[in-house]
Protein backbone atom coordinates (compact mmCIF):
# COMPACT_ATOMS: atom_id res chain seq x y z
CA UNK A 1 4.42 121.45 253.27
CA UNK A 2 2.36 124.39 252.75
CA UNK A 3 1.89 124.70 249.22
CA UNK A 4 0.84 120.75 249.40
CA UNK A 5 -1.70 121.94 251.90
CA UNK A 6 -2.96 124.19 249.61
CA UNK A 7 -3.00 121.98 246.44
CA UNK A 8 -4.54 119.16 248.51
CA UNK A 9 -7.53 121.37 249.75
CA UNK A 10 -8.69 122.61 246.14
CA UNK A 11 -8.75 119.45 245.17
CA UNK A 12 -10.57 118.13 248.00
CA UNK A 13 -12.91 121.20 247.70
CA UNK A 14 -14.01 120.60 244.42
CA UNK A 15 -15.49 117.01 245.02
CA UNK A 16 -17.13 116.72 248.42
CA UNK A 17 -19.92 118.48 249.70
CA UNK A 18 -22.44 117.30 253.16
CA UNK A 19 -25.89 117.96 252.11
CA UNK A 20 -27.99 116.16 253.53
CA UNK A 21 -30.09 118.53 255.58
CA UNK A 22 -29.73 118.30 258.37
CA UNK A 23 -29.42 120.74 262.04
CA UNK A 24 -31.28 123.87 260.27
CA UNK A 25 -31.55 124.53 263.99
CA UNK A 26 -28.08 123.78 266.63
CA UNK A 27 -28.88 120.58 267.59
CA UNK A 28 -29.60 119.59 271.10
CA UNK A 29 -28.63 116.23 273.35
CA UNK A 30 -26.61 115.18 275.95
CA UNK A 31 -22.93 113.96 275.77
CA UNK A 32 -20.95 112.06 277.85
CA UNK A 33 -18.03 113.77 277.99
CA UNK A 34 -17.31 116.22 280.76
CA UNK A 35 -19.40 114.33 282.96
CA UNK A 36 -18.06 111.14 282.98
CA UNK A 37 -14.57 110.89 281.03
CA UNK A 38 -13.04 107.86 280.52
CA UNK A 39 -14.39 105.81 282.88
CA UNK A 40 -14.01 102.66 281.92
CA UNK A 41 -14.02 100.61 285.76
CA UNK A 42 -18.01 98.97 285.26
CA UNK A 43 -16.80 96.66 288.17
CA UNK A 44 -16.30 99.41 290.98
CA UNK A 45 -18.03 102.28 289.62
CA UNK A 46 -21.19 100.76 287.23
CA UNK A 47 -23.42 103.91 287.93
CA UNK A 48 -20.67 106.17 286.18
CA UNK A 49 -18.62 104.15 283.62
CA UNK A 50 -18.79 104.64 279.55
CA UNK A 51 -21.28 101.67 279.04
CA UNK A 52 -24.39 100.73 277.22
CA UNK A 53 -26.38 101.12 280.91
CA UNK A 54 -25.25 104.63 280.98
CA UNK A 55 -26.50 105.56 277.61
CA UNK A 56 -29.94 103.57 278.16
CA UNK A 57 -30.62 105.46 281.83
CA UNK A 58 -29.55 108.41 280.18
CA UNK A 59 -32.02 107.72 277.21
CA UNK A 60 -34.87 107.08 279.38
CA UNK A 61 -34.58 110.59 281.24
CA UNK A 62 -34.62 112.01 277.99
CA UNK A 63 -37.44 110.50 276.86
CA UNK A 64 -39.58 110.58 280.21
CA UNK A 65 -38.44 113.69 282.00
CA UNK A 66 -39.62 116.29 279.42
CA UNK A 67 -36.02 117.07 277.63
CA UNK A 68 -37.39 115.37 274.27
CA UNK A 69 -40.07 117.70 273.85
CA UNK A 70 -37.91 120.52 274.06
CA UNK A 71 -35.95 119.10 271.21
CA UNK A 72 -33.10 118.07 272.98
CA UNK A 73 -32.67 114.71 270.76
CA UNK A 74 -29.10 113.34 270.46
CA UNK A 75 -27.30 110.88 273.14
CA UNK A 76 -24.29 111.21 272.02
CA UNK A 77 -21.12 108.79 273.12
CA UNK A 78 -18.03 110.03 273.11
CA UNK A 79 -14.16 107.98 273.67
CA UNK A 80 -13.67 105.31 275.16
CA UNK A 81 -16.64 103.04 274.10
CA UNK A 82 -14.13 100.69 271.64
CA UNK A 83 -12.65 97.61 272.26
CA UNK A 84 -8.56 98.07 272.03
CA UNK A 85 -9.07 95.90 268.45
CA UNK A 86 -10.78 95.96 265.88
CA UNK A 87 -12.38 93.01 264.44
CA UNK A 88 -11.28 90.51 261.97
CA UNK A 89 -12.84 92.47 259.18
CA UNK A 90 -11.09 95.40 260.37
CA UNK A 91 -14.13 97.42 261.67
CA UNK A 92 -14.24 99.10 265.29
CA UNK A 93 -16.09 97.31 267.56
CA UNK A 94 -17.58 98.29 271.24
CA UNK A 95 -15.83 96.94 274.00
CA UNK A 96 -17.75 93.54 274.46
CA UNK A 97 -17.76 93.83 278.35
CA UNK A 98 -19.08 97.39 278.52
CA UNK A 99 -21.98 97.33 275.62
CA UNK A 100 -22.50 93.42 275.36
CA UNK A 101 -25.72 94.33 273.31
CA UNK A 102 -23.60 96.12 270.94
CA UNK A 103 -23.62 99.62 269.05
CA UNK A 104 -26.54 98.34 266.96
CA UNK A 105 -28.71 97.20 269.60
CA UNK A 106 -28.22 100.39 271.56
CA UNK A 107 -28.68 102.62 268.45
CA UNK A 108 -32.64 100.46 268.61
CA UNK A 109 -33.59 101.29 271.97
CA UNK A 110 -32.32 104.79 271.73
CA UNK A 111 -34.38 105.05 268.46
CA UNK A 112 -37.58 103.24 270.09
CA UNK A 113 -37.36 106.41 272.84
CA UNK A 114 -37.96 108.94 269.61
CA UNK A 115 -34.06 109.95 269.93
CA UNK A 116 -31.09 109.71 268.05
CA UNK A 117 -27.56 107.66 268.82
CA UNK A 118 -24.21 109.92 268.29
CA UNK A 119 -21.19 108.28 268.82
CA UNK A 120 -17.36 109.50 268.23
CA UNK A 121 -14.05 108.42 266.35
CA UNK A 122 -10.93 110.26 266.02
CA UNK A 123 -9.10 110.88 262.92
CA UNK A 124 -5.65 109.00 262.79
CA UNK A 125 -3.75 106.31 264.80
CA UNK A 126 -5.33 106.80 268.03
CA UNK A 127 -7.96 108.34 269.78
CA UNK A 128 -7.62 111.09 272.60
CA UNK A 129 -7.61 108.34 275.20
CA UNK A 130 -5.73 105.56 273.38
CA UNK A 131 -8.26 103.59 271.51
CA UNK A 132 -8.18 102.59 268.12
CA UNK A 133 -8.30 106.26 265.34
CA UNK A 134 -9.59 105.94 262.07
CA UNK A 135 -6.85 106.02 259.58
CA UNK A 136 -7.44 107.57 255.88
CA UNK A 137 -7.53 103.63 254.76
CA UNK A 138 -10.10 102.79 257.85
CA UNK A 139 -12.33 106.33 256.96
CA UNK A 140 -14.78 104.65 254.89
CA UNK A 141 -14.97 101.32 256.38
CA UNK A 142 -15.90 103.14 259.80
CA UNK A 143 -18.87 105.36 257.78
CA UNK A 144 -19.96 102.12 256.61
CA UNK A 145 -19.88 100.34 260.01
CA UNK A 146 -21.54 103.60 261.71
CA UNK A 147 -24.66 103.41 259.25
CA UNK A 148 -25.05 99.61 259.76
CA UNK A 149 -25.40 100.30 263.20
CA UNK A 150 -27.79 103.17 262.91
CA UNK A 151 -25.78 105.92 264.28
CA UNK A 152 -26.96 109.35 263.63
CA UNK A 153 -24.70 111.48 264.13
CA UNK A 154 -20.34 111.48 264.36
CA UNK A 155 -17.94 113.79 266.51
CA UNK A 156 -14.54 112.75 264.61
CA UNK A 157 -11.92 114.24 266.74
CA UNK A 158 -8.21 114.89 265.75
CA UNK A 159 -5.61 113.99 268.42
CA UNK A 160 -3.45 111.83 266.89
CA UNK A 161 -3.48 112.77 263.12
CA UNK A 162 -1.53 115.82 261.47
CA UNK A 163 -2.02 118.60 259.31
CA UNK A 164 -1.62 116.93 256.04
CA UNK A 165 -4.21 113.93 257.43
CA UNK A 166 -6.86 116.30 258.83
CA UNK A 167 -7.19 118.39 255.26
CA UNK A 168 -7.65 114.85 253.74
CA UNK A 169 -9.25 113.21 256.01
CA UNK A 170 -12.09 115.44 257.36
CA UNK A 171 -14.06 116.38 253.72
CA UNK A 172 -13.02 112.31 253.21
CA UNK A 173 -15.48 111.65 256.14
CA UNK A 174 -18.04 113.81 255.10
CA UNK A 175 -17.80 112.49 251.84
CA UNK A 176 -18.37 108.58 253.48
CA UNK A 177 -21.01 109.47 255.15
CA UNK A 178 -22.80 111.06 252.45
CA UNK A 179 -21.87 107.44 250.60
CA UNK A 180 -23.71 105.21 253.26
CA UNK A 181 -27.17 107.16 252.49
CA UNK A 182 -27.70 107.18 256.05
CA UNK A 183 -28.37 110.92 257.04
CA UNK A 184 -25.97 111.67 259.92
CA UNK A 185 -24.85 114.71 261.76
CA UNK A 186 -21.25 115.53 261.39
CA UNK A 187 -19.55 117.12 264.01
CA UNK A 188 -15.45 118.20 262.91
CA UNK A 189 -13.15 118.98 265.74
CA UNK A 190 -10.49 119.93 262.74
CA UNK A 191 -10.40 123.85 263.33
CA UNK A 192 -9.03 123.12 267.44
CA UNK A 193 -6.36 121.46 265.77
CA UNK A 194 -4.99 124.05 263.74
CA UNK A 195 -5.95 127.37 265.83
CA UNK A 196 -9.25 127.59 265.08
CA UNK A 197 -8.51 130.95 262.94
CA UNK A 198 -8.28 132.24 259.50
CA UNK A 199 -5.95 131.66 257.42
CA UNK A 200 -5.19 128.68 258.74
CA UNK A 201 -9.44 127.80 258.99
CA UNK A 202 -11.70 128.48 255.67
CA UNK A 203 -14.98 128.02 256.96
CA UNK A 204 -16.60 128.48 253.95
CA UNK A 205 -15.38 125.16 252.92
CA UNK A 206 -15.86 123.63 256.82
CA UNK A 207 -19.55 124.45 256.39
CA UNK A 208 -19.86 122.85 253.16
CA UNK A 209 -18.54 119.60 254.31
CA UNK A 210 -19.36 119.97 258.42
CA UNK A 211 -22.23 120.44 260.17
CA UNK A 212 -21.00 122.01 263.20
CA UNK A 213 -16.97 122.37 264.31
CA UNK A 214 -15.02 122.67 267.99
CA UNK A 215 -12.95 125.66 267.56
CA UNK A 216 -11.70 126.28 270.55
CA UNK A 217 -9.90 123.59 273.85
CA UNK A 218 -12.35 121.34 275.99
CA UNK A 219 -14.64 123.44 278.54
CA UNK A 220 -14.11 121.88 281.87
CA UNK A 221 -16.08 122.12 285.40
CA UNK A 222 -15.55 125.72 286.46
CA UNK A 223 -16.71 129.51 285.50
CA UNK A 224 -12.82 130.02 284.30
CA UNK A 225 -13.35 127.96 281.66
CA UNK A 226 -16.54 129.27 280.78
CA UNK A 227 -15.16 132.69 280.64
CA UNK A 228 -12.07 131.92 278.38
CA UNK A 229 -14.54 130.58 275.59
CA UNK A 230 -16.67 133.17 275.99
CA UNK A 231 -14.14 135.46 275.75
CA UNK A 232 -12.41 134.15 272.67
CA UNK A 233 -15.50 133.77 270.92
CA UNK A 234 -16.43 137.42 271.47
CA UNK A 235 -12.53 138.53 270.60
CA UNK A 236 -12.72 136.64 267.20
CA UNK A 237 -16.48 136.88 266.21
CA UNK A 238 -15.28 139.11 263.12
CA UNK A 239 -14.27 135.36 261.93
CA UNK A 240 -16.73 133.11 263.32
CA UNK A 241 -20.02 135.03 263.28
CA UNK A 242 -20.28 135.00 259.49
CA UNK A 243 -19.80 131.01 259.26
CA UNK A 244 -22.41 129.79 261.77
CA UNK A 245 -26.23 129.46 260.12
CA UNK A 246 -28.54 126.92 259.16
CA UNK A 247 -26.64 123.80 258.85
CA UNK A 248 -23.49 124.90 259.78
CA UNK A 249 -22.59 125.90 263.32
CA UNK A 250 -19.79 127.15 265.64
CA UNK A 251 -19.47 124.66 268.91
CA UNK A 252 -18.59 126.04 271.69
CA UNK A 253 -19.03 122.71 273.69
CA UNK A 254 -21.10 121.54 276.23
CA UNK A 255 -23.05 122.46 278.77
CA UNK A 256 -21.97 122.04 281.99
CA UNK A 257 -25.06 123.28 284.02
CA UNK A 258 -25.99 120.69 287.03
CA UNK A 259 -22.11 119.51 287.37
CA UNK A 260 -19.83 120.81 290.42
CA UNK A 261 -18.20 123.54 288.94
CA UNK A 262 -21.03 126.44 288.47
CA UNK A 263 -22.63 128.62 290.81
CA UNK A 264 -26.74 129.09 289.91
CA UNK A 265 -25.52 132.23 288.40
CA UNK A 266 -23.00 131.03 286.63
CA UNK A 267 -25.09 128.21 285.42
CA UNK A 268 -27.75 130.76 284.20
CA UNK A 269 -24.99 133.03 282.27
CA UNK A 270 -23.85 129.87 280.34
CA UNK A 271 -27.07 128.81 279.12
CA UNK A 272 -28.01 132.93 278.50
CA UNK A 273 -24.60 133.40 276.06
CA UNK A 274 -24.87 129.57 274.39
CA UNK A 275 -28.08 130.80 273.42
CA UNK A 276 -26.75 134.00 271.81
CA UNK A 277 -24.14 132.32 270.41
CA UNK A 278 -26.48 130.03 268.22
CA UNK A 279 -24.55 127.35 270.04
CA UNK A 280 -25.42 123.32 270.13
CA UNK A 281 -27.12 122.78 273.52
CA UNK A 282 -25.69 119.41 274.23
CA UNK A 283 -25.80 118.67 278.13
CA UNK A 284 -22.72 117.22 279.78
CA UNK A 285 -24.47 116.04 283.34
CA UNK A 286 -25.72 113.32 285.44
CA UNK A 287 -29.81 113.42 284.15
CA UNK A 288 -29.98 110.81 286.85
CA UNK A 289 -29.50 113.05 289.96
CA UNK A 290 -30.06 116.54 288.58
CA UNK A 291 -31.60 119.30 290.57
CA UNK A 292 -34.36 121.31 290.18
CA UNK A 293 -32.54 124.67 289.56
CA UNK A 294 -30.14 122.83 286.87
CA UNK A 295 -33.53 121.15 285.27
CA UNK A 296 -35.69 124.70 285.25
CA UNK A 297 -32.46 126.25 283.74
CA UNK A 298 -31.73 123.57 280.55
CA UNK A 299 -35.66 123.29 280.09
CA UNK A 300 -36.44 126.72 279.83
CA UNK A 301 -38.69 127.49 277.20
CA UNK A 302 -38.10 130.58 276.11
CA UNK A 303 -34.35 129.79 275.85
CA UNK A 304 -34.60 127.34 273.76
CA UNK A 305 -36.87 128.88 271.57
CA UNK A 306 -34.02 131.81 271.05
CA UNK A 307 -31.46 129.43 270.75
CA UNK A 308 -33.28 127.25 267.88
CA UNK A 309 -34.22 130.78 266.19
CA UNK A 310 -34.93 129.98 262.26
CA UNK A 311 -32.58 132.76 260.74
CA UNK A 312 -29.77 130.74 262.75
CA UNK A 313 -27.61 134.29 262.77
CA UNK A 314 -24.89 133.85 265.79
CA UNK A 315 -25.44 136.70 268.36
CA UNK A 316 -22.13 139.32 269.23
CA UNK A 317 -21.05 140.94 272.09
CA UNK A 318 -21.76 144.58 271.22
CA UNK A 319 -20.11 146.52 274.44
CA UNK A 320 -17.49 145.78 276.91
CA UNK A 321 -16.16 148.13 279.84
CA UNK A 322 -17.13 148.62 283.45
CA UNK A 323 -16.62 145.07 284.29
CA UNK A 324 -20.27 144.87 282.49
CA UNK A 325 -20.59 142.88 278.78
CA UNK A 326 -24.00 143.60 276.45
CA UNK A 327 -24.74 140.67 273.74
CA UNK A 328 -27.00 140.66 270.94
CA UNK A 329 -28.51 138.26 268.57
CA UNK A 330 -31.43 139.23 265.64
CA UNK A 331 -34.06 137.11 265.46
CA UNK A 332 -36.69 136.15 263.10
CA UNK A 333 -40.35 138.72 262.25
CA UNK A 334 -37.87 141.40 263.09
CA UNK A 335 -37.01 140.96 266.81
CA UNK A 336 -33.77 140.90 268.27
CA UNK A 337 -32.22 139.52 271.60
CA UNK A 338 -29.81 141.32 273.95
CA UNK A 339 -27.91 139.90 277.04
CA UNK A 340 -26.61 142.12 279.90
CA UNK A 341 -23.86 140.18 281.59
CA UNK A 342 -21.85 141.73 284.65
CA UNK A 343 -19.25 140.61 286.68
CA UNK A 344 -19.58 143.61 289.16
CA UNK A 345 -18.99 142.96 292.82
CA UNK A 346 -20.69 146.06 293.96
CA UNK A 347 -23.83 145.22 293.71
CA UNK A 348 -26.68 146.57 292.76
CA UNK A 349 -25.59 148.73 290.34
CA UNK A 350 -27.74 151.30 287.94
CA UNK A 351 -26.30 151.00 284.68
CA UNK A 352 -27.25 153.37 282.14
CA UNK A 353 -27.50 152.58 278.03
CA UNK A 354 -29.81 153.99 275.34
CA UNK A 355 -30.55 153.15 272.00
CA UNK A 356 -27.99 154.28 270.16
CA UNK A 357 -25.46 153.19 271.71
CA UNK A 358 -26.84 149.28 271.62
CA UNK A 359 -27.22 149.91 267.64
CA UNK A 360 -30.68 150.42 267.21
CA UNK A 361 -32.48 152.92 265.48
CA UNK A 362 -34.35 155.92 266.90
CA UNK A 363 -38.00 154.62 267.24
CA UNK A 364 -40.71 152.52 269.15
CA UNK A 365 -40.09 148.90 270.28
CA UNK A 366 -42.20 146.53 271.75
CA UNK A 367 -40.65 144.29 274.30
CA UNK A 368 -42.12 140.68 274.38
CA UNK A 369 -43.23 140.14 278.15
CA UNK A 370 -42.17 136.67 278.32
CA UNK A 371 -38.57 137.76 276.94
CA UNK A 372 -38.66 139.96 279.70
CA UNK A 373 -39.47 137.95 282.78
CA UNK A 374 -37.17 135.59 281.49
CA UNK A 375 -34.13 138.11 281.04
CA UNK A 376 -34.85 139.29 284.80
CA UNK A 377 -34.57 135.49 286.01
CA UNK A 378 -31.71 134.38 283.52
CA UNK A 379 -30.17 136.78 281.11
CA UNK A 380 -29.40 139.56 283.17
CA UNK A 381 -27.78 137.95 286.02
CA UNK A 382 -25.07 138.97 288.81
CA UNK A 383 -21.98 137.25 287.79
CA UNK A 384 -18.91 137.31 291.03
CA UNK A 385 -15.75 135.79 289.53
C-alpha cells in the first residue's frame, strides 16, 4: 500500500493546483459546529437545531452587530444539513424540512447581508454523523452542485474514507472546484486523518491544493482542550510554522469564546494564542445571546488586526518553564508580537526576561501604546488550570 501511496500522490501533484486567491489573510466567520452539533429536533428545540433559521439569525448578527466590519465574513454550515438521499440526479440535497428555501436561497440572503455561505461534505461513504459522503465518483458532481448554489467556501471532512481515498480524493476536490469557476475557500480536514505530521503530511503540496487544513482532533467546551492544541501546536511548530502564509493556513479550530466551557481568562488566552498562531477566527457560539465580555473579546480591534497581519508568518512559542509560556509572532514594517501566558497559581508574580533571551537584538524598541493596553487587558493574562 505504501509505495501506491506514493505513486498516486506524484501523479496527483503534478496536475492540480487551487489558485484562485483567495484568504491572503485567515479568514474569519462563525461555524456551527461546537455550538450546536447535530441537532437536528426543529420540532422541540427550533432556537438551536441545524436549519436555514439558524443560519439567517446568525447572518443577521453578523451583519448588524458590528462582526462584518471586523472582517469576520463566512457563516459557515457544517454536518448534518443533508437530507439522508440524494436526489434523482444524484446530487446532495438539504433536508427539505430543515432549509425548505433550500441551499441556494440561503446562499442569497446570506450574500444580500455582504457575507459569504460555507457549507461542509465529507470525503467517502458517509459523513461524521451519518449523512450522505461524497464518493470519488460523486466529487465533482458535488463541486458542481456547491457553485450552483453559490457556496463560497467547503470544509470536506474525512471520517469515513481511507488512506488511499483521501490522497485521491482531496487534490480531486480542489481540482473541481477550481473547474466550476466559482472562487471558493477550501478547507481539508485530510492531515487529522493521517496524524497530522511529516512524513505522513507534505504540506508543501496541502498548500498548493488547500487553503487552510485541521491538523489536529475537534476542540470541545473546556480550557483542557484548549491547552492540548495549544500544546501540540507549540511541540510540532518545527513542522507546521513553515507551511502556514498567505493562502495557506494551519486550523486550529474554532473559537469557543462565549460558550460554557471558558473562564474570562481563559476566553482571553484563546483569542491571544489564535492570534499568534495566524489561526482562522471562526466563532463557534450562540451570536444570539452573547455577552458583553465574550463580544469585547472576539471584536477586539487590535486583535484582529494582529491576527490578519499581511506577512501571514505563524507566531512560536519561544520559552517554556516556571509554569509561565512566552509566544511570538513578526509582523509587518518591522514589528513583532509577543504573548506572556502563565498558568501560575501564586499570584502576582514578578517575572523577569530581557532581550536576549526573547531573541531580539541589543538595541532601542518602540512599543506601540495600543499593543500595550491591549496586552495588559488580553495577552498577558492569569491563567488557573
Amino acid at each position: 500500500m505504501g509505495p501506491l501511496v506514493t505513486q498516486l500522490f506524484g501523479l496527483i501533484s503534478l496536475t492540480v493546483a487551487l489558485d484562485n486567491g483567495l484568504l491572503k489573510t485567515p479568514p474569519m466567520g462563525w461555524m456551527a459546529w461546537e455550538r450546536f452539533r447535530c441537532d437536528t429536533d426543529c420540532k422541540d428545540d427550533p432556537e438551536n437545531c441545524i436549519s436555514e433559521a439558524l443560519f439567517r439569525d446568525t447572518a443577521d448578527r453578523l451583519a448588524e452587530d458590528g462582526w462584518k466590519e471586523l472582517g469576520y465574513e463566512y457563516v459557515i454550515i457544517d454536518d448534518c444539513w443533508m437530507s439522508l438521499l440524494r436526489d434523482e440526479h444524484g446530487r446532495l440535497q438539504p433536508d427539505p424540512s430543515r432549509f425548505p428555501g433550500g441551499i441556494a436561497k440561503l446562499a442569497r440572503y446570506i450574500h444580500d447581508r455582504g457575507l459569504k455561505l460555507g457549507i461542509y461534505a465529507d470525503m467517502g461513504t458517509h459523513t461524521c454523523m451519518g449523512f450522505p459522503g461524497t464518493t470519488l465518483d460523486k466529487i465533482e458532481i458535488d463541486a458542481q452542485t456547491f457553485a450552483s448554489w453559490g457556496v463560497d467556501y467547503l470544509k470536506f471532512d474525512g471520517c469515513s474514507s481511507n488512506p488511499v481515498e483521501q490522497m485521491l480524493g482531496y487534490p480531486l476536490m480542489s481540482k473541481a472546484l477550481n473547474a466550476t469557476g466559482r472562487p471558493m475557500a477550501y478547507s481539508c480536514s485530510w492531515p487529522v486523518y493521517i496524524g497530522g505530521l511529516p512524513p505522513n503530511v507534505n504540506y508543501s503540496f496541502l498548500g498548493d491544493i488547500c487553503h487552510l487544513w485541521r491538523n489536529y482532533y475537534d476542540i470541545q467546551d473546556s480550557w483542557d482542550s484548549v491547552q492540548g492544541i495549544i500544546e501540540w501546536f507549540s511541540n510540532n511548530q518545527d513542522d507546521l510554522q513553515p507551511a502556514a502564509g498567505p493562502g495557506r493556513w494551519n486550523d486550529p479550530d474554532m473559537l469557543i469564546i462565549g460558550n460554557f466551557g471558558l473562564s474570562v481568562d481563559q476566553a482571553r488566552s484563546q483569542m491571544a494564542l489564535w492570534t499568534i498562531m495566524a489561526a482562522p477566527l471562526i466563532m463557534s457560539n450562540d451570536l444570539r445571546n452573547l455577552d458583553n465580555c465574550a463580544r469585547a473579546i472576539l471584536q477586539n480591534k487590535v486583535a484582529i488586526a494582529i491576527n490578519q497581519d499581511s506577512m501571514g508568518i505563524q507566531g512560536r512559542r519561544l520559552l517554556k518553564g516556571n509554569h509561565i509560556e512566552v509566544y511570538w509572532r513578526p509582523l509587518s514594517h518591522s514589528a513583532s508580537v509577543l504573548v506572556f501566558l502563565s498558568r501560575r497559581t501564586d499570584m502576582p508574580y514578578l517575572y523577569h526576561t530581557s532581550l536576549a533571551k526573547l531573541e531580539y537584538d541589543a538595541g532601542n524598541y518602540e512599543v506601540c501604546l495600543p499593543a500595550m493596553s491591549y496586552l495588559v487587558s488580553l495577552l498577558c493574562t492569569e491563567m488557573v488550570s
